[in-house]
Protein backbone atom coordinates (compact mmCIF):
# COMPACT_ATOMS: atom_id res chain seq x y z
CA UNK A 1 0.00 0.00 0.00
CA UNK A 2 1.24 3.32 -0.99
CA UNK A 3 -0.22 6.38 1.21
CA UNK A 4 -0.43 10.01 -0.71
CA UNK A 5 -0.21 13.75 0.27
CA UNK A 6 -1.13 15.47 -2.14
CA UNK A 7 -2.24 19.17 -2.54
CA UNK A 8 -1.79 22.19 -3.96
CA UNK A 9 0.96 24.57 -2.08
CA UNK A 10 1.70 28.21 -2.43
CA UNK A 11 5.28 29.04 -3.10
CA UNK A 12 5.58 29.29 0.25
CA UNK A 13 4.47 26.57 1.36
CA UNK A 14 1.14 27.06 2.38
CA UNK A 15 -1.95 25.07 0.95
CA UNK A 16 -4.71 27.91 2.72
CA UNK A 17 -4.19 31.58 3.08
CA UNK A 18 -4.73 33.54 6.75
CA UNK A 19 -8.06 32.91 6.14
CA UNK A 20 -8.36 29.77 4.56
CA UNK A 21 -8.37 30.80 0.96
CA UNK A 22 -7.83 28.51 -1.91
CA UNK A 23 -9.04 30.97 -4.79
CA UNK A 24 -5.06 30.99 -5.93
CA UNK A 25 -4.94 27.39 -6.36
CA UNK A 26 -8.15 26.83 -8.95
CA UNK A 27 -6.74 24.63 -11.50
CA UNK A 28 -6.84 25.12 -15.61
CA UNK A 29 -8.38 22.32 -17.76
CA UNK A 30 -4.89 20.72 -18.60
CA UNK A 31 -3.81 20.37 -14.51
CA UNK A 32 -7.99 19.07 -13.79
CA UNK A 33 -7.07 16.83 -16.55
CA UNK A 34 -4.09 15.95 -14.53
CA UNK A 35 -5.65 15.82 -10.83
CA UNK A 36 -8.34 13.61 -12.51
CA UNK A 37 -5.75 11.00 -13.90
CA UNK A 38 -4.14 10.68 -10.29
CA UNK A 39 -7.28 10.72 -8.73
CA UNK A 40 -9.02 7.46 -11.04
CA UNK A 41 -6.13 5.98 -9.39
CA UNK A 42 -6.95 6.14 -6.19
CA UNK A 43 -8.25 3.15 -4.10
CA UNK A 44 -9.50 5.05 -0.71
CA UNK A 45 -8.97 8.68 0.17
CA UNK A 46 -8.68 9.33 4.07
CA UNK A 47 -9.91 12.83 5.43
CA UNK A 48 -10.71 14.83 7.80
CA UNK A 49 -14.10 16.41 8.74
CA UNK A 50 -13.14 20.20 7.66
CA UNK A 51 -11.74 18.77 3.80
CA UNK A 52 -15.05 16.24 3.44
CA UNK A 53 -17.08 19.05 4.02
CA UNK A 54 -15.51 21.21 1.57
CA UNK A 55 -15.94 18.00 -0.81
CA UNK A 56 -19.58 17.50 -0.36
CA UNK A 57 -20.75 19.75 -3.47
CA UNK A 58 -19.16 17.05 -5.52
CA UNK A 59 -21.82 15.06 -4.29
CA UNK A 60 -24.49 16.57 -6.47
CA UNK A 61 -22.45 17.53 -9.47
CA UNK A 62 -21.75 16.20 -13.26
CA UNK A 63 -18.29 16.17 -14.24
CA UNK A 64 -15.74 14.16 -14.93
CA UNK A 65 -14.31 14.86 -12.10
CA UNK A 66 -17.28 14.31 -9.45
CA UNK A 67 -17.80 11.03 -11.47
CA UNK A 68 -14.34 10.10 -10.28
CA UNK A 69 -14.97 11.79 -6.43
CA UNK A 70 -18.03 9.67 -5.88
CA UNK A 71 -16.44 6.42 -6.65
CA UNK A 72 -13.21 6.92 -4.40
CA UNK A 73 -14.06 4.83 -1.06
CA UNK A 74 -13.82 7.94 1.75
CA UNK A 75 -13.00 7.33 5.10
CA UNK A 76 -13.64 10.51 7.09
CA UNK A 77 -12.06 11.30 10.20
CA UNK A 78 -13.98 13.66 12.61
CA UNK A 79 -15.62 13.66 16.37
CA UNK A 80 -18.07 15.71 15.66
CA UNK A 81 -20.17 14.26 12.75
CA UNK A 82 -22.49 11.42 13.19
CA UNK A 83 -22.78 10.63 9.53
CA UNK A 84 -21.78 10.70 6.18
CA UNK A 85 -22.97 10.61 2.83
CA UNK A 86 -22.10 9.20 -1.00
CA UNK A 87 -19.60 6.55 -0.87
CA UNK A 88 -17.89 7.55 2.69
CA UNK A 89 -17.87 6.11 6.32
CA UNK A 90 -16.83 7.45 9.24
CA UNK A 91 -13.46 6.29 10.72
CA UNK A 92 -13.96 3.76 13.45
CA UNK A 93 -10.47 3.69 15.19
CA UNK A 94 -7.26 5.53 14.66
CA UNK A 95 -5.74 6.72 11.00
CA UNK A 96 -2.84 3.75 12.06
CA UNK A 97 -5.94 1.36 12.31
CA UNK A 98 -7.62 2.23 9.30
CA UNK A 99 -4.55 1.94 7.12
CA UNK A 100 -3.89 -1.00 8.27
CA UNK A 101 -7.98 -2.28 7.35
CA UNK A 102 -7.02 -0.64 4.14
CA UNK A 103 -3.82 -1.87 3.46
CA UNK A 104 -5.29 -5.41 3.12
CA UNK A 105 -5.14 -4.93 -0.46
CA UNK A 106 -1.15 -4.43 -0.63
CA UNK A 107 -1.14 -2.55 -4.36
CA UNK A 108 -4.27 0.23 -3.28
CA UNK A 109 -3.00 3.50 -3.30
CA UNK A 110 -4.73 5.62 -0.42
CA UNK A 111 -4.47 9.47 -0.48
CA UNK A 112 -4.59 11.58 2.94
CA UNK A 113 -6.36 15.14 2.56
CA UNK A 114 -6.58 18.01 4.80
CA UNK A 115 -3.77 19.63 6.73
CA UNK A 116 -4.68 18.09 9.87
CA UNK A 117 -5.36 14.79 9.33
CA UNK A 118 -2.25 15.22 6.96
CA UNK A 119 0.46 16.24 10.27
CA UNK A 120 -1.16 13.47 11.96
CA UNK A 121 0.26 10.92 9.41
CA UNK A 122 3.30 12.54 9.01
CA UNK A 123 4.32 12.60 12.67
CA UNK A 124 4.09 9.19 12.45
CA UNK A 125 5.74 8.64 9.27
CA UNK A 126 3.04 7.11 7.42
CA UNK A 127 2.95 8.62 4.36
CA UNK A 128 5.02 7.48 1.33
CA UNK A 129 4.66 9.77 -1.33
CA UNK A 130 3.98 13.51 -1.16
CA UNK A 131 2.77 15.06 -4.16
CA UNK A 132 2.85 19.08 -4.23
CA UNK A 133 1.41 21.63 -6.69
CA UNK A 134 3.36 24.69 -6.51
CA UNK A 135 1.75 27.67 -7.71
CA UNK A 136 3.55 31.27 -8.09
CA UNK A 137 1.67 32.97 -5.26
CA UNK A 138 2.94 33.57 -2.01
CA UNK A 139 0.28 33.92 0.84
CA UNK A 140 2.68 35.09 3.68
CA UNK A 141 0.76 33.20 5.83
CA UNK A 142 -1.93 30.44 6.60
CA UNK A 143 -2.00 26.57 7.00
CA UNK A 144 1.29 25.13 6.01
CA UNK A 145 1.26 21.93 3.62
CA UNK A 146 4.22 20.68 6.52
CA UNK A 147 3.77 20.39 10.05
CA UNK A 148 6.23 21.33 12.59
CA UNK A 149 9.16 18.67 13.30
CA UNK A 150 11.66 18.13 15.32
CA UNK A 151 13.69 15.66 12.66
CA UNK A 152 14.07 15.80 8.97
CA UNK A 153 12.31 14.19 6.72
CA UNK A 154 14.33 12.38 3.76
CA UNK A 155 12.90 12.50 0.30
CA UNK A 156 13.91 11.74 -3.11
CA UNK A 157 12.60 13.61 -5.69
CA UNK A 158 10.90 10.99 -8.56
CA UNK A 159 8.93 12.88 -10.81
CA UNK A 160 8.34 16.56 -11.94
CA UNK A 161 6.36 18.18 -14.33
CA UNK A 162 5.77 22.12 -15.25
CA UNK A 163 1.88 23.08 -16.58
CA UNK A 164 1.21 25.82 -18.71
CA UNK A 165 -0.38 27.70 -16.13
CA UNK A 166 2.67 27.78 -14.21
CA UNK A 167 2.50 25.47 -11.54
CA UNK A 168 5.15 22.77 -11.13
CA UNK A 169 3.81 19.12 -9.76
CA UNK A 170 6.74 17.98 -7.48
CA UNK A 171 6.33 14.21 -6.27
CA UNK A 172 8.55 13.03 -3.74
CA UNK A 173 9.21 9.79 -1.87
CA UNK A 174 10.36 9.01 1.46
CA UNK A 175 13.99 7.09 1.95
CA UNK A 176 15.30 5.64 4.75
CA UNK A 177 18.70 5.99 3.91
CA UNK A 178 21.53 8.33 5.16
């Protein structure tokens, strides 16, 4: 099983502005083209309540995109919600729990969304691949794609590709070695 971050990141590094704006980051036809590629090859998407939310429109629209949403297995993580809707259930025990339900199929590739949720994972070095969209705005400010740490975190750099819009996709993988 191969776990995912993947989202789009201001030059900066942050993924919301001071106020949790993501107007910057609206993607083009060719990078939606792109996003829904990666995204038909998803097995299960893990996230938290404040990203699902954000997600729900997709319940109710037509396009290729929300085609693709619907049918991604969602396993939300939240305290505060009692239910869930489409093709989602909530999480019944922690994130290293669920992965390891999930990662009974051993080729599914299972993408983590939402910040929190997200620093949960990596704290505990869980995620394999992280998968950033750069985009030429800096925000000066707001929810950082990386959470605090107090040891480095080794990555080797596997794949890259510029759009015409100007953002760069940067995918990374985690090493273990020196």
């Amino acid at each position: 099983m191969r776990v995912i971050y993947s989202m789009s990141v201001s030059l900066d590094g942050f993924i919301a502005g001071p106020d949790g704006e993501i107007d910057w980051a609206a993607p083009d036809e060719e990078l939606m083209a792109f996003h829904n590629e990666q995204s038909r090859a998803l097995d299960a998407h893990l996230c938290g309540r404040g990203l699902y939310e954000d997600m729900l429109p997709w319940e109710a629209r037509e396009s290729d995109f929300a085609g693709i949403w619907k049918a991604i297995p969602k396993v939300v993580f939240s305290t505060t919600l009692e239910n869930v809707q489409g093709n989602a259930r909530l999480a019944t025990g922690s994130v290293a729990d669920e992965l390891s339900r999930l990662g009974e199929t051993p080729a599914a590739d299972v993408s983590v969304g939402g910040a929190g949720l997200a620093a949960t994972l990596v704290e505990h070095d869980l995620i394999d691949e992280y998968r950033l969209f750069v985009n030429a705005v800096v925000l000066g400010g707001g929810t950082p794609f990386f959470p605090e740490r107090r040891e480095r975190l080794k990555l080797e750099l596997v794949e890259t590709r510029t759009f015409g819009s100007g953002v760069v996709y940067l995918r990374y993988r985690r090493t273990t070695g020196e």
